[in-house]
PDB file of N, CA and C in Angstrom:
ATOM      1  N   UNK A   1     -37.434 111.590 165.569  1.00  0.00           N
ATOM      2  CA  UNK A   1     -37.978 110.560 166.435  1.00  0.00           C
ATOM      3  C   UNK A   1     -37.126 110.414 167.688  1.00  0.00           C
ATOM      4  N   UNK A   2     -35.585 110.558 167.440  1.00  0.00           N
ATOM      5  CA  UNK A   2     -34.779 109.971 168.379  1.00  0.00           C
ATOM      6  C   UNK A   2     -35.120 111.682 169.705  1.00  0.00           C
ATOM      7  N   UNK A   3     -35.285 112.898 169.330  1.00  0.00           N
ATOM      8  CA  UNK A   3     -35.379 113.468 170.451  1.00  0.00           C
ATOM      9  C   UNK A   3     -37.241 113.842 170.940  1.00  0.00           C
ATOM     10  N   UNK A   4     -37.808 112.832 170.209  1.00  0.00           N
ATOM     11  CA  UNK A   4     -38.796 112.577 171.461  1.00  0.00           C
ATOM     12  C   UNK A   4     -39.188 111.620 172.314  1.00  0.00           C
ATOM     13  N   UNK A   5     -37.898 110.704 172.149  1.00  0.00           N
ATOM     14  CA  UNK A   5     -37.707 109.931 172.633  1.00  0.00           C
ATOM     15  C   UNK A   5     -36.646 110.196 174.250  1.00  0.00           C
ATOM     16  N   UNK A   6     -35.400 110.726 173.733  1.00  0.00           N
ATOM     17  CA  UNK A   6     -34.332 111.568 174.653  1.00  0.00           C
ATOM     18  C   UNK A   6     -34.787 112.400 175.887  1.00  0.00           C
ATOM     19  N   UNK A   7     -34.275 112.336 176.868  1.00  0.00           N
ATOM     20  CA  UNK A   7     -34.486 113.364 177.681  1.00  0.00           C
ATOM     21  C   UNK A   7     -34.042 114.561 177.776  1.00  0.00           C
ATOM     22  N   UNK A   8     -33.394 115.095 176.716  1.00  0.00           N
ATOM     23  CA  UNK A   8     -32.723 116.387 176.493  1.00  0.00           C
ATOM     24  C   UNK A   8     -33.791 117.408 176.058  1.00  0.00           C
ATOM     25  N   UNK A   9     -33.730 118.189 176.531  1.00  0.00           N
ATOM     26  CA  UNK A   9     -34.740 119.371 176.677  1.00  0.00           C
ATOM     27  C   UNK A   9     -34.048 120.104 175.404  1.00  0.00           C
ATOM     28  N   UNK A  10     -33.229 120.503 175.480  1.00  0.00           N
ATOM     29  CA  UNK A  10     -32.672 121.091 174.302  1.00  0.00           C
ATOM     30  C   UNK A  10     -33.362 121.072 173.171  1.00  0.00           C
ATOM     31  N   UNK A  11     -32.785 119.122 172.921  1.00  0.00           N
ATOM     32  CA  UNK A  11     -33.227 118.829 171.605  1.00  0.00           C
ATOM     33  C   UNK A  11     -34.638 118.707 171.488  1.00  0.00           C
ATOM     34  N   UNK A  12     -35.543 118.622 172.804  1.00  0.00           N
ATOM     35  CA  UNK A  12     -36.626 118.423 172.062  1.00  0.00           C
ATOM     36  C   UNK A  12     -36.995 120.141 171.491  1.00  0.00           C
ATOM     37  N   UNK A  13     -36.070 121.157 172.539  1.00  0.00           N
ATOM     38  CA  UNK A  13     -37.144 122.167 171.964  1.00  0.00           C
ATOM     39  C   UNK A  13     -36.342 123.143 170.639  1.00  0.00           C
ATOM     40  N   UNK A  14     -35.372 122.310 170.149  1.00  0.00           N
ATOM     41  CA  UNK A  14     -34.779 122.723 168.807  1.00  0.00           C
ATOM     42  C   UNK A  14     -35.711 121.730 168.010  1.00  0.00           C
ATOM     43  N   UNK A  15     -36.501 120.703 168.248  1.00  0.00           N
ATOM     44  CA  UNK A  15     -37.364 119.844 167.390  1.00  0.00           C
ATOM     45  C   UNK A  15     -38.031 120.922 166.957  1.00  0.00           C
ATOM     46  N   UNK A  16     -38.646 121.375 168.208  1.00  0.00           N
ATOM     47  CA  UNK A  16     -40.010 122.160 167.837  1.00  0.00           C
ATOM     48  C   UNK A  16     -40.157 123.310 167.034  1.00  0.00           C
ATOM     49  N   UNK A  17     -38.865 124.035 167.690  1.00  0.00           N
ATOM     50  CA  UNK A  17     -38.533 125.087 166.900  1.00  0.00           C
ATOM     51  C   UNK A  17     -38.297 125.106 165.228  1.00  0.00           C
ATOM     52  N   UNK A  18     -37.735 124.324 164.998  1.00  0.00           N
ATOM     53  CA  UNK A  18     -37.075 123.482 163.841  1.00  0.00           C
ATOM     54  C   UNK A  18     -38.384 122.721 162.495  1.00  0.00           C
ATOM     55  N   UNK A  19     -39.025 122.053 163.321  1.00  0.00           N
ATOM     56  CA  UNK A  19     -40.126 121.123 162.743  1.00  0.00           C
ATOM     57  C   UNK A  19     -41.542 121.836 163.095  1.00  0.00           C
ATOM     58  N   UNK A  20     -41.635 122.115 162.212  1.00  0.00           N
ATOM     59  CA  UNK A  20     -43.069 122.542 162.202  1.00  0.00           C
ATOM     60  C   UNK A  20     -44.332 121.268 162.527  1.00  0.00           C
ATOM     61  N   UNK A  21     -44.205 120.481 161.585  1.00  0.00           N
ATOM     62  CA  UNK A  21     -44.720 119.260 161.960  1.00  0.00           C
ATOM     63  C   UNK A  21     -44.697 118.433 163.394  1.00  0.00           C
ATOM     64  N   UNK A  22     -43.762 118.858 163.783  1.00  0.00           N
ATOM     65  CA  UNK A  22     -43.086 117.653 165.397  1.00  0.00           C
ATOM     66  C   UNK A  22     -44.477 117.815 166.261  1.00  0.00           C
ATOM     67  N   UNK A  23     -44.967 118.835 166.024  1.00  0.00           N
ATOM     68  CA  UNK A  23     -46.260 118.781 166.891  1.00  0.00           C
ATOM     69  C   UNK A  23     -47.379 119.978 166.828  1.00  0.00           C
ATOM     70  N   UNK A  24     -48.649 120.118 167.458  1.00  0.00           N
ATOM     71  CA  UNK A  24     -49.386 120.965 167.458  1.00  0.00           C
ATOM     72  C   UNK A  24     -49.292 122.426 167.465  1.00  0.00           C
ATOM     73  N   UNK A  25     -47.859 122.767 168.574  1.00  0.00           N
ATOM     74  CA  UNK A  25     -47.692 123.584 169.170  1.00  0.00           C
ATOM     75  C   UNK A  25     -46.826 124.166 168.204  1.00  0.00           C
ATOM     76  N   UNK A  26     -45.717 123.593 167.558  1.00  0.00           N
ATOM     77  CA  UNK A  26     -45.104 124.080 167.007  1.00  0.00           C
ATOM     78  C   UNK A  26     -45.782 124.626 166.000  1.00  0.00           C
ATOM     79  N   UNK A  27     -46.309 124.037 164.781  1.00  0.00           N
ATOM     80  CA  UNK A  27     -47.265 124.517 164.238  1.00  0.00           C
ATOM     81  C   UNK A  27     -47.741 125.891 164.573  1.00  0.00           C
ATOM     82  N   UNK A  28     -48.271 125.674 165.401  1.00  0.00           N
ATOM     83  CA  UNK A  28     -48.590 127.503 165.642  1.00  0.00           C
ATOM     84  C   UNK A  28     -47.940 128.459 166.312  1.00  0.00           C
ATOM     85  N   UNK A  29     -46.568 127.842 166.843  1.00  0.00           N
ATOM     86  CA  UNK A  29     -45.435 128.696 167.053  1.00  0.00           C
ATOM     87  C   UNK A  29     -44.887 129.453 165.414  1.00  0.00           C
ATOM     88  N   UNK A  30     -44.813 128.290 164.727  1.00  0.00           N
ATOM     89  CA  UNK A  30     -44.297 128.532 163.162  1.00  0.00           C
ATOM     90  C   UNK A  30     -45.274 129.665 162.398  1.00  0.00           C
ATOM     91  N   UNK A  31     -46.409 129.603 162.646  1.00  0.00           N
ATOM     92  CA  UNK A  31     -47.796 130.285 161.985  1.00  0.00           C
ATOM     93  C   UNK A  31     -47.554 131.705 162.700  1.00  0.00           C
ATOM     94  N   UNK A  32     -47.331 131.891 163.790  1.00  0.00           N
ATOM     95  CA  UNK A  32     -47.093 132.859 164.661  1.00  0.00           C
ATOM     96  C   UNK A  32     -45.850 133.629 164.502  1.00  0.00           C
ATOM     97  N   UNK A  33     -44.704 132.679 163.809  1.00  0.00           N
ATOM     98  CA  UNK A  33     -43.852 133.450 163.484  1.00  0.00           C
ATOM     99  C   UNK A  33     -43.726 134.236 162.027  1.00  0.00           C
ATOM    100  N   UNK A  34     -44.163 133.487 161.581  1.00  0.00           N
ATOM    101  CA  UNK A  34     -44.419 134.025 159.656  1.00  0.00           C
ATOM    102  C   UNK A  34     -45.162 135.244 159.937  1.00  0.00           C
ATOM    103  N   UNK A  35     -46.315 135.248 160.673  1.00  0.00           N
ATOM    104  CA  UNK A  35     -47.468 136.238 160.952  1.00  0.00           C
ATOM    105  C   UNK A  35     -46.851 137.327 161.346  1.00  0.00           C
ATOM    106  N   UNK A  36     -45.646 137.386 162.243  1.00  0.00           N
ATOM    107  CA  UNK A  36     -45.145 138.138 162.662  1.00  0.00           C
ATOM    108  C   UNK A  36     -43.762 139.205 162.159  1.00  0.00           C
ATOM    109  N   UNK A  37     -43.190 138.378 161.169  1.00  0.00           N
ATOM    110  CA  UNK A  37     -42.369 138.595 160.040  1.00  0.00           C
ATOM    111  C   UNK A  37     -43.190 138.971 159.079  1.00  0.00           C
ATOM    112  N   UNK A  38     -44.078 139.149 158.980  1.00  0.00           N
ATOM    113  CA  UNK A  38     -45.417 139.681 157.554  1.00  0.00           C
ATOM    114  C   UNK A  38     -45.934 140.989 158.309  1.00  0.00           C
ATOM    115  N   UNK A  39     -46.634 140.988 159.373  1.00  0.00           N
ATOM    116  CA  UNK A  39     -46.803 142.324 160.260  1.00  0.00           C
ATOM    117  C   UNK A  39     -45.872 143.245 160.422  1.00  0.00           C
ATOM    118  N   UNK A  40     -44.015 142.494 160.789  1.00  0.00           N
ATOM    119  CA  UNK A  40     -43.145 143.828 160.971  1.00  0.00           C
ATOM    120  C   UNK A  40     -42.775 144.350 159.408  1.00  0.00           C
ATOM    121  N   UNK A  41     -42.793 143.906 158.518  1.00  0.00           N
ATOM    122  CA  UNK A  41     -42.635 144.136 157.192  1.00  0.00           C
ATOM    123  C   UNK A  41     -43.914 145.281 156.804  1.00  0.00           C
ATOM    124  N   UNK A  42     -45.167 145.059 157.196  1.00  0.00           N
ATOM    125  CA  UNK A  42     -46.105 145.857 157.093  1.00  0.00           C
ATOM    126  C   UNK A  42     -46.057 146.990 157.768  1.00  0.00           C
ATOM    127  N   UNK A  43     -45.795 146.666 159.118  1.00  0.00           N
ATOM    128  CA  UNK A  43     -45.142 148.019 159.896  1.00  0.00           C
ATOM    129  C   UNK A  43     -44.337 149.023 159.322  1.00  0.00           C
ATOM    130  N   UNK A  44     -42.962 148.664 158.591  1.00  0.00           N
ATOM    131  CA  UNK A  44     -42.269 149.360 158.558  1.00  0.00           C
ATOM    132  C   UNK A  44     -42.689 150.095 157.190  1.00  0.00           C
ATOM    133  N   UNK A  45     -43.957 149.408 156.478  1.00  0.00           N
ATOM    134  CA  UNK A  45     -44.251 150.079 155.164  1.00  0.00           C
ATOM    135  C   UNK A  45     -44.819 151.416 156.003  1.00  0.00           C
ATOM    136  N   UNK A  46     -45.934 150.998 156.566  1.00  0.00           N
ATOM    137  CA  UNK A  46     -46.560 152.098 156.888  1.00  0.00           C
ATOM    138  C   UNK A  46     -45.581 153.105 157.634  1.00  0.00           C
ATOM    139  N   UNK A  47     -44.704 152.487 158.665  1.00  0.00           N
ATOM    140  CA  UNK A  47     -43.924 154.060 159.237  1.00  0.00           C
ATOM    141  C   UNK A  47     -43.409 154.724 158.240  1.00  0.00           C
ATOM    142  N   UNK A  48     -42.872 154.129 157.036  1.00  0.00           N
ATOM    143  CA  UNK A  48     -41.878 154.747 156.160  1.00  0.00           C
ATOM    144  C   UNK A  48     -42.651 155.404 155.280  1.00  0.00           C
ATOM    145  N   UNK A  49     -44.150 155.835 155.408  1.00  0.00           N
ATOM    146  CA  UNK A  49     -45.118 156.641 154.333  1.00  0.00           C
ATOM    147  C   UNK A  49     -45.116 155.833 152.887  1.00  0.00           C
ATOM    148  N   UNK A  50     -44.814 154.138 152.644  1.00  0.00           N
ATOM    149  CA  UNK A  50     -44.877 153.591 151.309  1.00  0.00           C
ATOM    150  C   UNK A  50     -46.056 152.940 150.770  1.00  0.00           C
ATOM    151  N   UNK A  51     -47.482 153.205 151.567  1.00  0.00           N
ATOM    152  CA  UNK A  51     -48.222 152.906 151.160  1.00  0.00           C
ATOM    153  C   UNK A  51     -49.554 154.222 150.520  1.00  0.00           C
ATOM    154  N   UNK A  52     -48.078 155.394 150.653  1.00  0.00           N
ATOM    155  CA  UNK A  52     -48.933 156.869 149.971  1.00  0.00           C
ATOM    156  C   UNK A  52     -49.868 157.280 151.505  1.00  0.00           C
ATOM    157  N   UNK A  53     -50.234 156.735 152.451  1.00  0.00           N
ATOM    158  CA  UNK A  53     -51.455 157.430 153.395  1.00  0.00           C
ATOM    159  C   UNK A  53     -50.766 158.101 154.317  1.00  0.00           C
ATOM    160  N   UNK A  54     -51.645 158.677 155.272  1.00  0.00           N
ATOM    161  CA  UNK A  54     -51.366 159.733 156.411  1.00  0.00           C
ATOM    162  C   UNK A  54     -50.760 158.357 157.038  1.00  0.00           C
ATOM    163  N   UNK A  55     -49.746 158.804 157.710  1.00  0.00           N
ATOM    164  CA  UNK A  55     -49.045 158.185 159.050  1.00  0.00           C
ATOM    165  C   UNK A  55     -50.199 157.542 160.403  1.00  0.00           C
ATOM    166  N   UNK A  56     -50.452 156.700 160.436  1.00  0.00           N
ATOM    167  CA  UNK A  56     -51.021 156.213 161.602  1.00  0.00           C
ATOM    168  C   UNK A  56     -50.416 156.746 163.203  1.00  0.00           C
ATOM    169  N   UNK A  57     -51.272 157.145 163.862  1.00  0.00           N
ATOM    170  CA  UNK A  57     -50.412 156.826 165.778  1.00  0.00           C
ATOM    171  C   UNK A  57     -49.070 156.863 165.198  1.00  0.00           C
ATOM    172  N   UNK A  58     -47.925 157.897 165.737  1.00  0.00           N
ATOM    173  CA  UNK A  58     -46.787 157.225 165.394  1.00  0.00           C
ATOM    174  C   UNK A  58     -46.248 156.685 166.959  1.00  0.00           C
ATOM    175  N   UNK A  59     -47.334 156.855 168.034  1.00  0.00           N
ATOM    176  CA  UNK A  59     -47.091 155.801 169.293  1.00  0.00           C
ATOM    177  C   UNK A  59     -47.594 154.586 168.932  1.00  0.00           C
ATOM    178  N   UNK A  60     -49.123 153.993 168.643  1.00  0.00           N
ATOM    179  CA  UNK A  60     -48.966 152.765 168.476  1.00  0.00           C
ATOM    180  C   UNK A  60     -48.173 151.996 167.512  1.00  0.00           C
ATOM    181  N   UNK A  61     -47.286 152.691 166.488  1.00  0.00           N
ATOM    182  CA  UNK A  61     -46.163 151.902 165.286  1.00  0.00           C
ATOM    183  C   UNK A  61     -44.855 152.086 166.149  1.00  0.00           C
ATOM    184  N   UNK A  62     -45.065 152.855 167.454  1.00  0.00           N
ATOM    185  CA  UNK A  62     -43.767 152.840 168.027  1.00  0.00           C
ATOM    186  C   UNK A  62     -43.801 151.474 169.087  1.00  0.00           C
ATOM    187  N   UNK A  63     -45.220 151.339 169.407  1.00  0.00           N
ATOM    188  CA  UNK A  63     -45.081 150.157 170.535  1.00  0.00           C
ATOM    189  C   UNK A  63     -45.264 148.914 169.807  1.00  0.00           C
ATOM    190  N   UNK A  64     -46.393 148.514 168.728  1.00  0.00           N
ATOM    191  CA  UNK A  64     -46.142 147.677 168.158  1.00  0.00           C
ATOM    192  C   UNK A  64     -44.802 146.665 167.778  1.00  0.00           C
ATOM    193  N   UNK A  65     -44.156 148.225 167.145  1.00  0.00           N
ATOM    194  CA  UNK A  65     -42.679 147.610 166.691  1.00  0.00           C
ATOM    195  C   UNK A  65     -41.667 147.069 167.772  1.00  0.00           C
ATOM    196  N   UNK A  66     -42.017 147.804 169.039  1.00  0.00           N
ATOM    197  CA  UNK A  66     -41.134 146.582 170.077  1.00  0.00           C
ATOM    198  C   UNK A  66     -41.769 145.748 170.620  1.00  0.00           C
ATOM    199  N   UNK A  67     -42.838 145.434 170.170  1.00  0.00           N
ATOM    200  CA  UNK A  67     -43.694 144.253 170.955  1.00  0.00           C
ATOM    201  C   UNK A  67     -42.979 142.807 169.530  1.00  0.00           C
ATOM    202  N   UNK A  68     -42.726 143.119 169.045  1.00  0.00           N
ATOM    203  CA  UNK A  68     -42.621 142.453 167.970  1.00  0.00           C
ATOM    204  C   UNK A  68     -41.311 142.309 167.852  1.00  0.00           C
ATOM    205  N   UNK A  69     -40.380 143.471 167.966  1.00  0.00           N
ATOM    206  CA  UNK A  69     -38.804 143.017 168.155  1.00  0.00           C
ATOM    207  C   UNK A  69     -38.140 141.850 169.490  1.00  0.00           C
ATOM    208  N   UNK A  70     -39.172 142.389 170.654  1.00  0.00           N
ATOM    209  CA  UNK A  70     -39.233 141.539 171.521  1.00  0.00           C
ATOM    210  C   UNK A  70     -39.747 140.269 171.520  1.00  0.00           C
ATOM    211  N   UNK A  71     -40.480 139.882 170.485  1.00  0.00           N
ATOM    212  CA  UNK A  71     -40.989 138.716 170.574  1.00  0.00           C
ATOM    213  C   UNK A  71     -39.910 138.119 169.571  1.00  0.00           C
ATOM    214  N   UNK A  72     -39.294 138.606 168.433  1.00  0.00           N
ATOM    215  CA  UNK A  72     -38.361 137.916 167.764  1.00  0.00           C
ATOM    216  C   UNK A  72     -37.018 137.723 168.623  1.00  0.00           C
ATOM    217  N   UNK A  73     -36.731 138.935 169.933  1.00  0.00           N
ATOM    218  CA  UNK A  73     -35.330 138.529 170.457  1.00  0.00           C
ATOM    219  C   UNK A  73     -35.831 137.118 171.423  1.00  0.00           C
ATOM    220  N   UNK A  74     -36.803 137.019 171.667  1.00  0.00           N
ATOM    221  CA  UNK A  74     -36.881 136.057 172.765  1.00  0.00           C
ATOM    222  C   UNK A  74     -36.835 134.322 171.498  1.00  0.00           C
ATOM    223  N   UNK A  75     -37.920 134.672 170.360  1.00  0.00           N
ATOM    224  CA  UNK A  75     -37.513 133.328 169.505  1.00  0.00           C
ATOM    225  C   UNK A  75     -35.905 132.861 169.246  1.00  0.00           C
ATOM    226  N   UNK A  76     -34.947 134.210 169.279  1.00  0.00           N
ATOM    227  CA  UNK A  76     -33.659 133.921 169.009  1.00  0.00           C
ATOM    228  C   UNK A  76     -33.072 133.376 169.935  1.00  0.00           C
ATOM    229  N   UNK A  77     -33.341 133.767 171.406  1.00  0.00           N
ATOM    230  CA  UNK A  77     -32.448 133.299 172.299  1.00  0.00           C
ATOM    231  C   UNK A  77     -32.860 131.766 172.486  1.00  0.00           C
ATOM    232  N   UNK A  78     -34.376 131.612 172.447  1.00  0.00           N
ATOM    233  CA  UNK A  78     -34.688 130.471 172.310  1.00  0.00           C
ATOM    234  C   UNK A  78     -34.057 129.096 171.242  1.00  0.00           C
ATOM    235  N   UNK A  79     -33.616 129.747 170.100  1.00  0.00           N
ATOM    236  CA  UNK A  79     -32.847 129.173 168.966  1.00  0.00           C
ATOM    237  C   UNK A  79     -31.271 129.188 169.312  1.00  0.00           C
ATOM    238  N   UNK A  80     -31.075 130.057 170.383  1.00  0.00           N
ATOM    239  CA  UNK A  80     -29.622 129.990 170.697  1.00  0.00           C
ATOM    240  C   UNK A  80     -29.534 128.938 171.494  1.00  0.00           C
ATOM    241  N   UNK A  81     -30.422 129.019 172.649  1.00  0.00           N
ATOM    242  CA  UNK A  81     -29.990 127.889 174.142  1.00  0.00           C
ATOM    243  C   UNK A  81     -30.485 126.375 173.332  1.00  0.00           C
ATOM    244  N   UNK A  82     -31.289 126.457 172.612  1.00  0.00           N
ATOM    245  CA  UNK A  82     -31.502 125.008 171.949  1.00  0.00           C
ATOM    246  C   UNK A  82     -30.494 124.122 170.785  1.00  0.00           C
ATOM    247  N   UNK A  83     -29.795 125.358 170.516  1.00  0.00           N
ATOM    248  CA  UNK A  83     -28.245 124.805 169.390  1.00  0.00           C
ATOM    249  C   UNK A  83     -27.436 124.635 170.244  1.00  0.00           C
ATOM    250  N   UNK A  84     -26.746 125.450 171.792  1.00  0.00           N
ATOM    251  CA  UNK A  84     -26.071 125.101 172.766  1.00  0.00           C
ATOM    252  C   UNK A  84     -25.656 124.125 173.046  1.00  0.00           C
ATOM    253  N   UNK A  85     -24.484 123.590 173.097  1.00  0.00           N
ATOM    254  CA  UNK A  85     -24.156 122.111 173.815  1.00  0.00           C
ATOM    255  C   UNK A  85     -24.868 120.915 172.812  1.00  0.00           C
ATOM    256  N   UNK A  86     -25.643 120.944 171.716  1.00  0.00           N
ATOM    257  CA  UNK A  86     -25.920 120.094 171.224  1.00  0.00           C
ATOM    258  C   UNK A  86     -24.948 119.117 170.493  1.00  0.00           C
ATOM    259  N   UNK A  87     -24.514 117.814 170.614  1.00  0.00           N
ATOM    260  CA  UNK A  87     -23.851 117.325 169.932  1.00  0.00           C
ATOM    261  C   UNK A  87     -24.224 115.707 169.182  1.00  0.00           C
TER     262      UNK A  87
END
């Protein structure tokens, strides 16, 4: 309650990050991230031949997989600058 109240940007966006509940958005930031931690897990079945089939594109499992590493480095830095200076 107290950082949606605050003017600290930080804290509100370690709320969000943090609380799934705090709001709409987060919510489907959170949904978006599970989704995305379930997809690179699926990815790496299929590059690694563990689901027994022919290898898919091994360009689209090559771009996929940094569309997706990139989207987790940017949630991290986001989780970094929002723990920053918090006290």
């Amino acid at each position: 309650k107290y950082a949606h109240q605050t003017g600290d940007w930080r804290m509100r966006l370690q709320l969000f990050l943090e609380d799934w509940q705090s709001s709409p958005g987060a919510f489907v930031f959170t949904l978006t991230v599970t989704l995305a931690i379930v997809a690179q897990v699926i990815l790496m079945m299929v590059a690694t031949n563990s689901f027994g089939a022919d290898r898919l594109n091994e360009c689209a499992i090559w771009v996929l997989s940094w569309v997706l590493t990139g989207f987790f480095t940017i949630e991290l830095v986001l989780r970094t600058v929002s723990k920053r200076s918090c006290k």
